[in-house]
C-alpha atoms as a PDB file:
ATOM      1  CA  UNK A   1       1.071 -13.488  19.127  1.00  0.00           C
ATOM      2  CA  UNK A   2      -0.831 -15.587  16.560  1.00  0.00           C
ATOM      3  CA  UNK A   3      -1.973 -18.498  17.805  1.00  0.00           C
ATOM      4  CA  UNK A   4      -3.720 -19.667  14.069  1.00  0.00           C
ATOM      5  CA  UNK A   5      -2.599 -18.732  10.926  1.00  0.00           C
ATOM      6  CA  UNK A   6      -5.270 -19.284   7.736  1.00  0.00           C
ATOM      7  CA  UNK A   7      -3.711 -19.031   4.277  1.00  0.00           C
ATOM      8  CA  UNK A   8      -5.683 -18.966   1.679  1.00  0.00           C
ATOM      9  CA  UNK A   9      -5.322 -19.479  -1.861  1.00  0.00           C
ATOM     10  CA  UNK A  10      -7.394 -19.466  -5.232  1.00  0.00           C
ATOM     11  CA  UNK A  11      -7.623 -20.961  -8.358  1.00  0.00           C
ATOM     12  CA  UNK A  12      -4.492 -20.478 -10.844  1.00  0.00           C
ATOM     13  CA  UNK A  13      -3.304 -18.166  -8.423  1.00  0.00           C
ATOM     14  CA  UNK A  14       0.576 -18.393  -7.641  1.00  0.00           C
ATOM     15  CA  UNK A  15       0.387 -18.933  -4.078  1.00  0.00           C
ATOM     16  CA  UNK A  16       3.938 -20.000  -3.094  1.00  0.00           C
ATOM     17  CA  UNK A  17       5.429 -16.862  -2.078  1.00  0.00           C
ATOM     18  CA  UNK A  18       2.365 -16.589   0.399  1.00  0.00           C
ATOM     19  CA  UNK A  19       2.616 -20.574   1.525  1.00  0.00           C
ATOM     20  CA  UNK A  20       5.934 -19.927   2.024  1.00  0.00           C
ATOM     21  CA  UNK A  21       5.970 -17.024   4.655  1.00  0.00           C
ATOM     22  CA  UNK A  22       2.449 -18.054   5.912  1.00  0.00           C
ATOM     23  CA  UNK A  23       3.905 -21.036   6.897  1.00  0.00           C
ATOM     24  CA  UNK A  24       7.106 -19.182   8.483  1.00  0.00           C
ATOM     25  CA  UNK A  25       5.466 -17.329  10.502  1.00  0.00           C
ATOM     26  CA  UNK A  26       3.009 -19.713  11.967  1.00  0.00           C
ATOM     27  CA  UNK A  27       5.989 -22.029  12.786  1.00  0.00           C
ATOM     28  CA  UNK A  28       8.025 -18.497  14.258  1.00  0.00           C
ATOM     29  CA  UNK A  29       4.909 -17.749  16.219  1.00  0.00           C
ATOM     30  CA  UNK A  30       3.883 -22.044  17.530  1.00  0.00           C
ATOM     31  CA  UNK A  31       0.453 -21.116  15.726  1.00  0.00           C
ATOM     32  CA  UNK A  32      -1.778 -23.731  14.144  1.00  0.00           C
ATOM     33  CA  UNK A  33      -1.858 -23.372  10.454  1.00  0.00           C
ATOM     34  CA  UNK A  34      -4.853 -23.621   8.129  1.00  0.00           C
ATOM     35  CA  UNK A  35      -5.258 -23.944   4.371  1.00  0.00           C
ATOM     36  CA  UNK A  36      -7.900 -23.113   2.242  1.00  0.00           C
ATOM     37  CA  UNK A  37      -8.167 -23.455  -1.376  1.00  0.00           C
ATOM     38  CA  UNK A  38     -11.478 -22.318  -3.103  1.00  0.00           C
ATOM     39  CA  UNK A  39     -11.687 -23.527  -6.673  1.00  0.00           C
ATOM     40  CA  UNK A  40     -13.637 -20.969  -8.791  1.00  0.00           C
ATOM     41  CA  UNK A  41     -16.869 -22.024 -11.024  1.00  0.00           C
ATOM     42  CA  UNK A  42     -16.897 -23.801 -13.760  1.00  0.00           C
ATOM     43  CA  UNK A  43     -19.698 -22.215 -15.097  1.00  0.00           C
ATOM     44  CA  UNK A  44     -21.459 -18.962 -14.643  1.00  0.00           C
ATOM     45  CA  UNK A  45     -23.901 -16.020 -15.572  1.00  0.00           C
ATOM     46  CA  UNK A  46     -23.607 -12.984 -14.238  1.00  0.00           C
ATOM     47  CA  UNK A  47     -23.391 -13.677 -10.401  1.00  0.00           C
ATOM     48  CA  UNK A  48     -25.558 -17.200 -10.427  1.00  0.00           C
ATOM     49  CA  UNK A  49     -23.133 -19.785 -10.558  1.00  0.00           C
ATOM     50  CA  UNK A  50     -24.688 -22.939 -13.006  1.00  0.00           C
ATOM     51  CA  UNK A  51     -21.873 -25.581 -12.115  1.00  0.00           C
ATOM     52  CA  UNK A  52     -19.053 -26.141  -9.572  1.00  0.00           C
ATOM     53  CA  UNK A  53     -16.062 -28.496  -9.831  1.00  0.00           C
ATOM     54  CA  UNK A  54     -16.547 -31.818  -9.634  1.00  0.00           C
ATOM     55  CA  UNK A  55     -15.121 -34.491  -7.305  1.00  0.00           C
ATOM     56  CA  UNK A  56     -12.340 -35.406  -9.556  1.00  0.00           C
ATOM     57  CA  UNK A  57     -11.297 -31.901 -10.371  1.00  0.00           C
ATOM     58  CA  UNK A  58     -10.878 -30.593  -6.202  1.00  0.00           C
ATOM     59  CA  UNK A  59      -8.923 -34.497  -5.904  1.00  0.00           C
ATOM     60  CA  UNK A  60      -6.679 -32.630  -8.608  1.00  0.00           C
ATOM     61  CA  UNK A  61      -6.527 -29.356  -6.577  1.00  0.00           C
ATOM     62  CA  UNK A  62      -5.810 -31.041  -2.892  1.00  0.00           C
ATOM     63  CA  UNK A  63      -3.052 -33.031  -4.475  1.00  0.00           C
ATOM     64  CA  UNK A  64      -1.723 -30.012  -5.914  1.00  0.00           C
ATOM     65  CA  UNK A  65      -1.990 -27.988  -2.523  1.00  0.00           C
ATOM     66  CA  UNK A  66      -0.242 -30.836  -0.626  1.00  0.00           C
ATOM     67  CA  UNK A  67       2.423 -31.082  -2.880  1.00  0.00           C
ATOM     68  CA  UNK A  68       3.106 -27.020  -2.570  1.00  0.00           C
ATOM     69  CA  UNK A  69       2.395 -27.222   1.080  1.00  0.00           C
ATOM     70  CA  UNK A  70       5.500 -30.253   1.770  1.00  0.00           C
ATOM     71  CA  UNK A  71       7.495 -28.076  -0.706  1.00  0.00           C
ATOM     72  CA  UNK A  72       7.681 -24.726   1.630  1.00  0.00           C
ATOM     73  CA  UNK A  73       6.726 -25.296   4.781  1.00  0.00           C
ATOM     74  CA  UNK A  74       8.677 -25.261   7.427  1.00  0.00           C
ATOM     75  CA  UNK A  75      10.116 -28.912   9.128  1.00  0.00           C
ATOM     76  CA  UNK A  76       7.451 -29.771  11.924  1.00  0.00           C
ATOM     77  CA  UNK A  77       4.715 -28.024  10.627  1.00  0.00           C
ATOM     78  CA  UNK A  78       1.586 -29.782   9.782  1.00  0.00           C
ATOM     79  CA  UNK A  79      -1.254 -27.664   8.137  1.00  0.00           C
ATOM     80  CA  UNK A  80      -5.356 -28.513   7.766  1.00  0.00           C
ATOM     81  CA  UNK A  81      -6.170 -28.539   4.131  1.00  0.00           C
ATOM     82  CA  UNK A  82      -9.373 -27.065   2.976  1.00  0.00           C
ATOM     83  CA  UNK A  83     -11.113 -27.106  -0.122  1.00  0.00           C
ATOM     84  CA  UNK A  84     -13.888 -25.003  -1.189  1.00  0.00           C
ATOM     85  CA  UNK A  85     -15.820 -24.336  -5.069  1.00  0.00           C
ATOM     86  CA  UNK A  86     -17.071 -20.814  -5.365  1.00  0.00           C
ATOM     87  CA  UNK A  87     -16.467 -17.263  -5.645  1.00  0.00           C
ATOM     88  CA  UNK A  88     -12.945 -17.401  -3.535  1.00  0.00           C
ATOM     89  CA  UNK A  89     -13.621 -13.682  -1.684  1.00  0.00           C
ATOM     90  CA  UNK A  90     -16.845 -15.107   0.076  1.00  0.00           C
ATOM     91  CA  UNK A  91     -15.578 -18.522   0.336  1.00  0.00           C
ATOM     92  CA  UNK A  92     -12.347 -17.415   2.271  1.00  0.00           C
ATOM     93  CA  UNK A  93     -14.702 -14.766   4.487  1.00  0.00           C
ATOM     94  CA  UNK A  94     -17.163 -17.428   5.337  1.00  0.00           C
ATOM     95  CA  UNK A  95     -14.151 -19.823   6.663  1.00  0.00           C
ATOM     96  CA  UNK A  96     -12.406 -17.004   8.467  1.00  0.00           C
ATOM     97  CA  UNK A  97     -15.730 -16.019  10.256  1.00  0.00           C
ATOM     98  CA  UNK A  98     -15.784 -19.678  11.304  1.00  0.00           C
ATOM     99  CA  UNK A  99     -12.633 -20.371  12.208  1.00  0.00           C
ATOM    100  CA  UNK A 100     -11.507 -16.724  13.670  1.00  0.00           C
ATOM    101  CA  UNK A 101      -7.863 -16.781  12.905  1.00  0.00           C
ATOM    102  CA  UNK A 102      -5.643 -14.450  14.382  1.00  0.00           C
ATOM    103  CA  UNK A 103      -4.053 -13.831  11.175  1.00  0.00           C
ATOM    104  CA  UNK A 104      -5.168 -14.445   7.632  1.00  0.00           C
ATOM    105  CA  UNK A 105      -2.576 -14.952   4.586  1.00  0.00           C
ATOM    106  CA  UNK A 106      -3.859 -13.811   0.616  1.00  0.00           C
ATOM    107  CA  UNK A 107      -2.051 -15.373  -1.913  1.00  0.00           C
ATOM    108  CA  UNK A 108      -2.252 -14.111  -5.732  1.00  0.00           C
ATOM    109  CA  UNK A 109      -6.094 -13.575  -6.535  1.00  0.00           C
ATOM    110  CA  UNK A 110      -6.211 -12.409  -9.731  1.00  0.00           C
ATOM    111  CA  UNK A 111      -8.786 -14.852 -11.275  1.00  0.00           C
ATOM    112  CA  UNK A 112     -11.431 -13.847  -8.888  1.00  0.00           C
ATOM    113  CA  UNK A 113     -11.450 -10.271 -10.238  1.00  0.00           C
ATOM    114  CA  UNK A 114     -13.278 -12.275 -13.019  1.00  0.00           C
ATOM    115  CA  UNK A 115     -15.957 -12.961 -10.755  1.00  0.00           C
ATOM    116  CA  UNK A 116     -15.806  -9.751  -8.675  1.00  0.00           C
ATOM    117  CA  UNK A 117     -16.917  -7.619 -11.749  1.00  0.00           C
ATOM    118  CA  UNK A 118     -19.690 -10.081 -12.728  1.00  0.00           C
ATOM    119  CA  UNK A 119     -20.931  -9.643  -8.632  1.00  0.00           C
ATOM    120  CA  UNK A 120     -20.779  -6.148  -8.701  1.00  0.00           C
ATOM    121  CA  UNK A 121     -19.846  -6.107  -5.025  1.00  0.00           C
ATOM    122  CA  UNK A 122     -17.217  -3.677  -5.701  1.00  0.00           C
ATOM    123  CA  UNK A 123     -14.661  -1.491  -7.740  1.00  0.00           C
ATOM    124  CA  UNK A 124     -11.810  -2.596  -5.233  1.00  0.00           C
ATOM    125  CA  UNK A 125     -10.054  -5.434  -5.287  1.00  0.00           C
ATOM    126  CA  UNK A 126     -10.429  -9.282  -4.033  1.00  0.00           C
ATOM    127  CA  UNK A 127      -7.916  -8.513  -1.723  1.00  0.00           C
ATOM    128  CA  UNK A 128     -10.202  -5.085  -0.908  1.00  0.00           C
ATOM    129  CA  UNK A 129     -13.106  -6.758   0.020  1.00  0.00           C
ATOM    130  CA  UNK A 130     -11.806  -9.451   1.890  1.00  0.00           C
ATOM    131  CA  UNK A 131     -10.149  -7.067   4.700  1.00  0.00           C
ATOM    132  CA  UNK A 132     -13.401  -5.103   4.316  1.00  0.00           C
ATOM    133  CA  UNK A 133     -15.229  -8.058   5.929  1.00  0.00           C
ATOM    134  CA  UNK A 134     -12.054 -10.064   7.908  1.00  0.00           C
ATOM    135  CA  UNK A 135     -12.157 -10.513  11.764  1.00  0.00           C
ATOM    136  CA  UNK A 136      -8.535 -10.602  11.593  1.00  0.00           C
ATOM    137  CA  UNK A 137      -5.694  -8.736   9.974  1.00  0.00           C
ATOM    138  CA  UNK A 138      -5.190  -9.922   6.537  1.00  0.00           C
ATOM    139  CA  UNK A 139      -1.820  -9.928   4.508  1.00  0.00           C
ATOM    140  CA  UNK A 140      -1.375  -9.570   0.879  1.00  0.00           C
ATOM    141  CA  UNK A 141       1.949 -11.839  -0.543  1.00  0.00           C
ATOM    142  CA  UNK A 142       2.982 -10.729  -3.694  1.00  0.00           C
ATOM    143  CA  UNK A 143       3.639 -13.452  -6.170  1.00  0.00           C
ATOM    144  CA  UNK A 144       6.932 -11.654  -6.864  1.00  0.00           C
ATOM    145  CA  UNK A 145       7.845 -10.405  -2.700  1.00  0.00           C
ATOM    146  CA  UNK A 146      11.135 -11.644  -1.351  1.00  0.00           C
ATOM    147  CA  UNK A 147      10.072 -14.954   0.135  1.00  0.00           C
ATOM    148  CA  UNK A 148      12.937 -15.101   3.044  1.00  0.00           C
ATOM    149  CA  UNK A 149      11.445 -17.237   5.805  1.00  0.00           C
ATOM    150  CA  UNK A 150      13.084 -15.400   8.554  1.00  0.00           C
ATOM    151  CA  UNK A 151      11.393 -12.457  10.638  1.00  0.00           C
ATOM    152  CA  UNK A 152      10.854  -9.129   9.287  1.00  0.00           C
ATOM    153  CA  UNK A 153      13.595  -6.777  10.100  1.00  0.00           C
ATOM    154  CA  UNK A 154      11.727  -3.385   9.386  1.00  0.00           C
ATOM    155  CA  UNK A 155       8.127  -2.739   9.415  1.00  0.00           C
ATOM    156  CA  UNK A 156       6.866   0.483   7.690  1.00  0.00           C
ATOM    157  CA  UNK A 157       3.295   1.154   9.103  1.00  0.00           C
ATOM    158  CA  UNK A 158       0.871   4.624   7.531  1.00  0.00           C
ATOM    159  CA  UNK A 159      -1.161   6.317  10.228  1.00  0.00           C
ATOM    160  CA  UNK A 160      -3.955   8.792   9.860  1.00  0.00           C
ATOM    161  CA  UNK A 161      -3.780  11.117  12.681  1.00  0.00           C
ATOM    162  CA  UNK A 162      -7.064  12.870  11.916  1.00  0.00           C
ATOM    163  CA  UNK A 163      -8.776   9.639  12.568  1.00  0.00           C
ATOM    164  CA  UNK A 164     -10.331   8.147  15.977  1.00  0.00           C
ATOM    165  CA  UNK A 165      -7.697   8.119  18.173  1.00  0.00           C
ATOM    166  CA  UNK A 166      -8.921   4.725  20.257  1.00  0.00           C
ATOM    167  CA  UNK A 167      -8.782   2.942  17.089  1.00  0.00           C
ATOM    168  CA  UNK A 168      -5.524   4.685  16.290  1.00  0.00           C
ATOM    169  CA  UNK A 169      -3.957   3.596  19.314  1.00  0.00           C
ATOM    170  CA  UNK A 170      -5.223  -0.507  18.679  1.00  0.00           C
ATOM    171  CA  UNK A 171      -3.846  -0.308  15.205  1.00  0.00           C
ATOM    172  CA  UNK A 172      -0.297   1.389  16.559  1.00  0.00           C
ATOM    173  CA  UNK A 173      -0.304  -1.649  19.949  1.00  0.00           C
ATOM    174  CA  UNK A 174      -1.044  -4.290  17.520  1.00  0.00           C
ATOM    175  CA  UNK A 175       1.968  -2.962  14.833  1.00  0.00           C
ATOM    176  CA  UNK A 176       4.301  -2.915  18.166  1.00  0.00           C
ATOM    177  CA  UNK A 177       3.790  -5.988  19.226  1.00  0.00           C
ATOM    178  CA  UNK A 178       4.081  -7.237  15.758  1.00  0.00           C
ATOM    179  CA  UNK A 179       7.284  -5.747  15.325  1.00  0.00           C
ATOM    180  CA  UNK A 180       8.513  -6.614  18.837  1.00  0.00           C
ATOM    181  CA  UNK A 181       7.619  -9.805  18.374  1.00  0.00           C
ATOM    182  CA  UNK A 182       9.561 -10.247  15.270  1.00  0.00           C
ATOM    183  CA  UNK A 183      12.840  -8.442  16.388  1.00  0.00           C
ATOM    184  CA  UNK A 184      12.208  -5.316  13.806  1.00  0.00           C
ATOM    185  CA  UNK A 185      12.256  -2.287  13.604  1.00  0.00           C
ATOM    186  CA  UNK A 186       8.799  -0.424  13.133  1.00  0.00           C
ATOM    187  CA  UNK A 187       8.732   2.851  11.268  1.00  0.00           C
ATOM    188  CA  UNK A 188       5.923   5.293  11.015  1.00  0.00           C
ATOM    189  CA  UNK A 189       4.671   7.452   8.373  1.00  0.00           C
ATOM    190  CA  UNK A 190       1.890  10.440   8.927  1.00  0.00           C
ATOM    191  CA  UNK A 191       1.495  11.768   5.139  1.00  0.00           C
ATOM    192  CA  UNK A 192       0.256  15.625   5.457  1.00  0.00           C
ATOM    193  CA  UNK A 193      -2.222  15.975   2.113  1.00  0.00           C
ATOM    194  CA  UNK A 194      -3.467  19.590   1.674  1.00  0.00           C
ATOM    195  CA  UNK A 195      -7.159  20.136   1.610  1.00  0.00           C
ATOM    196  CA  UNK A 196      -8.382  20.776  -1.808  1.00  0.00           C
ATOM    197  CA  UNK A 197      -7.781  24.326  -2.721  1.00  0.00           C
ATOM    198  CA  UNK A 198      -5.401  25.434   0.112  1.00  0.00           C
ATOM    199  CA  UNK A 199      -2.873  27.193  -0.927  1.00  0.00           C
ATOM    200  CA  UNK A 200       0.688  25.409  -0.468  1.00  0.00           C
ATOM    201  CA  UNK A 201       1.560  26.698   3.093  1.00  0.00           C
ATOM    202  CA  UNK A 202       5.230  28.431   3.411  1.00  0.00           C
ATOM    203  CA  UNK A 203       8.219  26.955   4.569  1.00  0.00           C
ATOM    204  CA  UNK A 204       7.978  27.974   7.919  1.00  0.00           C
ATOM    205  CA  UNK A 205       4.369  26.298   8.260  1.00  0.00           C
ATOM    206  CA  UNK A 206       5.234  23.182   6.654  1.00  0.00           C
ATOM    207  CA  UNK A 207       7.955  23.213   9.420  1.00  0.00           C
ATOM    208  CA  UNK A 208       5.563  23.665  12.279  1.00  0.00           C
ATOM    209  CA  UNK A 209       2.851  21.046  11.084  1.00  0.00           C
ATOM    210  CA  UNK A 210       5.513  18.514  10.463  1.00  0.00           C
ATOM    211  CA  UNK A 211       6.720  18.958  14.245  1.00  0.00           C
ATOM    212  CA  UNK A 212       3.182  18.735  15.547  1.00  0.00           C
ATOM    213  CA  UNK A 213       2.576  15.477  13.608  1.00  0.00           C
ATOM    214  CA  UNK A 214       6.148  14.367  14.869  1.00  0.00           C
ATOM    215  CA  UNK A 215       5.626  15.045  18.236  1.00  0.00           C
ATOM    216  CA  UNK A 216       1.611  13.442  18.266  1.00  0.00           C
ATOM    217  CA  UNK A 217       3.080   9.925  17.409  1.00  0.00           C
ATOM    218  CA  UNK A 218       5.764  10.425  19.722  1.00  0.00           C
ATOM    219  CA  UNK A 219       3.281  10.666  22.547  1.00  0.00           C
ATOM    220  CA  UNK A 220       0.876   8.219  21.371  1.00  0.00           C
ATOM    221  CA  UNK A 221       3.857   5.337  21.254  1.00  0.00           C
ATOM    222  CA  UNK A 222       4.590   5.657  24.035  1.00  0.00           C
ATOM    223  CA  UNK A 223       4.922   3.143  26.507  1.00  0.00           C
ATOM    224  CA  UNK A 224       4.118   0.823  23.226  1.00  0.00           C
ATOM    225  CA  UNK A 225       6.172  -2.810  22.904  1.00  0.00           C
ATOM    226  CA  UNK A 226       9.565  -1.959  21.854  1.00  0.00           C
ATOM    227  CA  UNK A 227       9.057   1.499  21.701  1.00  0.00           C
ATOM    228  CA  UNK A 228      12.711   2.593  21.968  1.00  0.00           C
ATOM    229  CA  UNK A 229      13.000   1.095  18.235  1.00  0.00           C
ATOM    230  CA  UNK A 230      10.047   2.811  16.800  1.00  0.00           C
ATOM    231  CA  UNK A 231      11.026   5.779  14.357  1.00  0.00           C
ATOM    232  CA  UNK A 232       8.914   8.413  12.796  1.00  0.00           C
ATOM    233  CA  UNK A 233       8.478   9.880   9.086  1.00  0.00           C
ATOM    234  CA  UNK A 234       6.212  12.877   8.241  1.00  0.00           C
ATOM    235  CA  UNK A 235       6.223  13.590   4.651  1.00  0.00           C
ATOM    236  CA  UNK A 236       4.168  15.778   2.125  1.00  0.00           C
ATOM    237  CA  UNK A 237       1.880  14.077  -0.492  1.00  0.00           C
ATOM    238  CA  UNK A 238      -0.286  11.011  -0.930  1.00  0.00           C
ATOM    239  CA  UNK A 239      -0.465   8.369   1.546  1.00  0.00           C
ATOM    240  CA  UNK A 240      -0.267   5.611  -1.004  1.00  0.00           C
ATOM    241  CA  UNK A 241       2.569   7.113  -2.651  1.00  0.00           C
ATOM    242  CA  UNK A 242       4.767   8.085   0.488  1.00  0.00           C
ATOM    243  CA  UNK A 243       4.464   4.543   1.765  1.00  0.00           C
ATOM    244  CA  UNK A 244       5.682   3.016  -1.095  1.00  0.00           C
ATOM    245  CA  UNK A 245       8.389   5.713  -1.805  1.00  0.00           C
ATOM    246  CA  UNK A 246       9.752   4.908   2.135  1.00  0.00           C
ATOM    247  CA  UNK A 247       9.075   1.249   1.655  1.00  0.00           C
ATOM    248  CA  UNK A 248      11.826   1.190  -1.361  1.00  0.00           C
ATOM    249  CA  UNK A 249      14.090   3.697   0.563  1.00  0.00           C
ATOM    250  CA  UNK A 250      14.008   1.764   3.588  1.00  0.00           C
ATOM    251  CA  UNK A 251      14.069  -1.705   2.305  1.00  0.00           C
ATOM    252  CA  UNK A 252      11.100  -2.150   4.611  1.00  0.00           C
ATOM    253  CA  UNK A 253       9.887  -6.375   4.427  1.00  0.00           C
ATOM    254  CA  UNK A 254       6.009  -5.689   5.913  1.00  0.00           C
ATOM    255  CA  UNK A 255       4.005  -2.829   5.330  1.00  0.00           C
ATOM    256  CA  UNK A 256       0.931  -2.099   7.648  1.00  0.00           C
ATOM    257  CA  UNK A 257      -2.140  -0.300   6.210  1.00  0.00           C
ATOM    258  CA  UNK A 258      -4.829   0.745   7.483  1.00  0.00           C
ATOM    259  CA  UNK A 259      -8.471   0.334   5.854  1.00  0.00           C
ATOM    260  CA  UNK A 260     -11.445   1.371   6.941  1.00  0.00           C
ATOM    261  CA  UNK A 261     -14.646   0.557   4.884  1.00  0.00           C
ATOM    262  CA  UNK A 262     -14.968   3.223   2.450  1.00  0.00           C
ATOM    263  CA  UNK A 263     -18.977   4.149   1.396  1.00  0.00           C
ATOM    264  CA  UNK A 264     -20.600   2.220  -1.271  1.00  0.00           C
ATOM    265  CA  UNK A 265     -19.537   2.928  -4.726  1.00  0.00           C
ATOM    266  CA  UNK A 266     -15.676   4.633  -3.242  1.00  0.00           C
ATOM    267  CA  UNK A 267     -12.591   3.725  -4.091  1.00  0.00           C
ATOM    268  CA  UNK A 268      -9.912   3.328  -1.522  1.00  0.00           C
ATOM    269  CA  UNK A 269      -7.339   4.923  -3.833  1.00  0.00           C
ATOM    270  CA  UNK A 270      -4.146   4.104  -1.169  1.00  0.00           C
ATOM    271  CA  UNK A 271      -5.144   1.001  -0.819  1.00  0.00           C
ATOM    272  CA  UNK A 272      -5.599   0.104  -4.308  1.00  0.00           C
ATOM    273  CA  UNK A 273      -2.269   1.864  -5.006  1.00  0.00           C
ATOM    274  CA  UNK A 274      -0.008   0.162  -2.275  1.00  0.00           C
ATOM    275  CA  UNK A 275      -1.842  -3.148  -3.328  1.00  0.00           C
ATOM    276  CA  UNK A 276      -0.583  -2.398  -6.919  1.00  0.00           C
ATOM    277  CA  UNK A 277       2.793  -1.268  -6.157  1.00  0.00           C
ATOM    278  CA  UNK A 278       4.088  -3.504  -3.023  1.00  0.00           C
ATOM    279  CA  UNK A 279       7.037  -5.122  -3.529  1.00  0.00           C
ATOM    280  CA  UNK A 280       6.665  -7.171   0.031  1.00  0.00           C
ATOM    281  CA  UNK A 281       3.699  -8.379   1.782  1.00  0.00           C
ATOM    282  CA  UNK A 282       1.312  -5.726   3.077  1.00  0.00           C
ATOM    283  CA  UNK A 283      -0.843  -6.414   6.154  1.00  0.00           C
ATOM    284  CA  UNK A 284      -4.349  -4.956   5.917  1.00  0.00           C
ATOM    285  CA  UNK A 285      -6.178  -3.803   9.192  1.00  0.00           C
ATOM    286  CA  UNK A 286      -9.801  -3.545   8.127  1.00  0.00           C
ATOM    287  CA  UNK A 287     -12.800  -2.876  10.079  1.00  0.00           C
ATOM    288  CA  UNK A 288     -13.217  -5.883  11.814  1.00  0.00           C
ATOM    289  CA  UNK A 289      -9.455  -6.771  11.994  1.00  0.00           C
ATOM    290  CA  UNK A 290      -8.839  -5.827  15.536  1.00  0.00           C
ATOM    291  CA  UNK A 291     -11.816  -7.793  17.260  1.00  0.00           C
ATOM    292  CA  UNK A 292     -12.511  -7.571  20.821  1.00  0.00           C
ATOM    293  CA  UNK A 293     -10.520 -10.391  22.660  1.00  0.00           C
ATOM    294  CA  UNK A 294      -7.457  -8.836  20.448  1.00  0.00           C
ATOM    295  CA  UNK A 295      -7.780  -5.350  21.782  1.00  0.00           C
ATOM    296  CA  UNK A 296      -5.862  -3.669  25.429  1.00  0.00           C
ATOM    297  CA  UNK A 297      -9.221  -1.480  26.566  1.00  0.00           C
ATOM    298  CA  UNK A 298      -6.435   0.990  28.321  1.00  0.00           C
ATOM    299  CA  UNK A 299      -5.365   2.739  25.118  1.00  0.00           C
ATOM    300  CA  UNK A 300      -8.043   4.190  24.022  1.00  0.00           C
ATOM    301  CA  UNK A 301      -7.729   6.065  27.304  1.00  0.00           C
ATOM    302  CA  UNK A 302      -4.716   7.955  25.747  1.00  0.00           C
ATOM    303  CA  UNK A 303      -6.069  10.961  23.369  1.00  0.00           C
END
């Protein structure tokens, strides 16, 4: 399914929980694997940047990202080593746009928030705005997930079922071939969120909504990879919250979000939240994540 895998890592960031099932899956899935590590500024004002590191100081960092990479990777791997000196969300876009992975891996970036705030660009995270401008899929790694190399065993994906269903239907094939691919199991979840100022429905209604939600994903996975080991939740409340309230109560190992580019100056408040709460790796489809040559033309046929 992925043919190359670039993980990417920043400075002082702990990046071997994300080395370590980065490289797993590119050795499950016989994909080429890429590293990148992007050493931050040495000096700065405001968003001009007045010096990077110096020769001597990325030696330092390539030794230290070999030493990680022969720690945890898989026997028979052998990964391309990158190193970069900037502001790490622009250097990792600008090698993923040149490189088009199929699948790019985040580890910890939480010294380039520094330098997000001093940009600007945006009150979401690092993480944020690189899925806002990935070709690929990108997935978080917690410094602290559960860093088994095997496959994932249950994948809990969110859905929006007011969106555009053609879209809908790419981000459901891709999460079912995913899933089949890996042997798991791939769980659902369509959060219902009353309108502002609606009155709570009755129990009767809440009934009836949650069987029309139930019985739309039914229909639209069908026919999807391994759809006889797809399962459905519908639950009341926040999206953000629900997913990571199933995640625990499921043990679920991957989580799948969906992101779409929210206007300038919004907050993605579910993605922020799930970012903030994940206790496993979280795979972020944004805009761009499902490009062309990745996409089966047939489904959005299915409304």
């Amino acid at each position: 399914m992925f043919k190359l895998v670039l993980l990417a890592l920043a400075d002082k960031a702990d990046g071997r929980a994300a080395a370590q099932v980065a490289g797993a899956l590119a050795a499950r899935h016989g994909a080429g694997f890429a590293v990148q590590h992007v050493s931050a500024p040495v000096g700065q004002e405001g968003g001009c940047v007045l010096q990077l590191p110096g020769e001597a100081d990325l030696a330092a960092r390539r030794a230290e990202v070999e030493a990680l990479l022969r720690e945890v990777m898989p026997p028979g791997l052998t990964a391309d080593v990158m190193l970069g000196a900037g502001f790490a969300h622009l250097e990792i876009l600008k090698t993923a746009r040149i490189l088009e992975p199929d699948l790019l891996v985040l580890g910890g970036l939480d010294e380039t928030e520094r330098c997000r705030r001093e940009l600007s660009a945006s009150q979401g995270s690092a993480a944020v705005l690189v899925a806002d401008g990935a070709p690929c899929p990108v997935l978080v790694v917690p410094s602290a997930a559960d860093t088994a190399c095997g496959p994932f065993e249950r994948v809990l994906m969110a859905v929006d079922l007011s969106g555009d269903t053609g879209r809908l239907m790419q981000q459901l094939d891709f999460a079912a071939r995913l899933a089949a691919r890996e042997g798991a199991e791939l769980l659902v979840l369509h959060a219902l969120r009353l309108p502002p100022g609606e009155p709570t429905p009755g129990h009767d209604e809440m009934v009836r909504r949650i069987a029309i939600a139930r019985d739309r994903m039914t229909y639209l996975c069908k026919g999807l990879p391994g759809a006889d080991r797809i399962g459905f939740i519908v639950s009341e409340g926040a999206a953000g919250v629900e997913l990571l309230k199933h995640a625990r109560e499921r043990k679920a190992d991957l989580l799948v979000v969906h992101h779409a580019s929210p206007q300038k100056g919004a907050q993605d408040e579910t993605l922020d939240r799930v970012l903030e709460g994940a206790r496993c790796p979280a795979l972020l489809l944004g805009p761009g994540a499902l490009a062309a040559r990745q996409q089966n033309p047939a489904l959005a046929m299915r409304g």
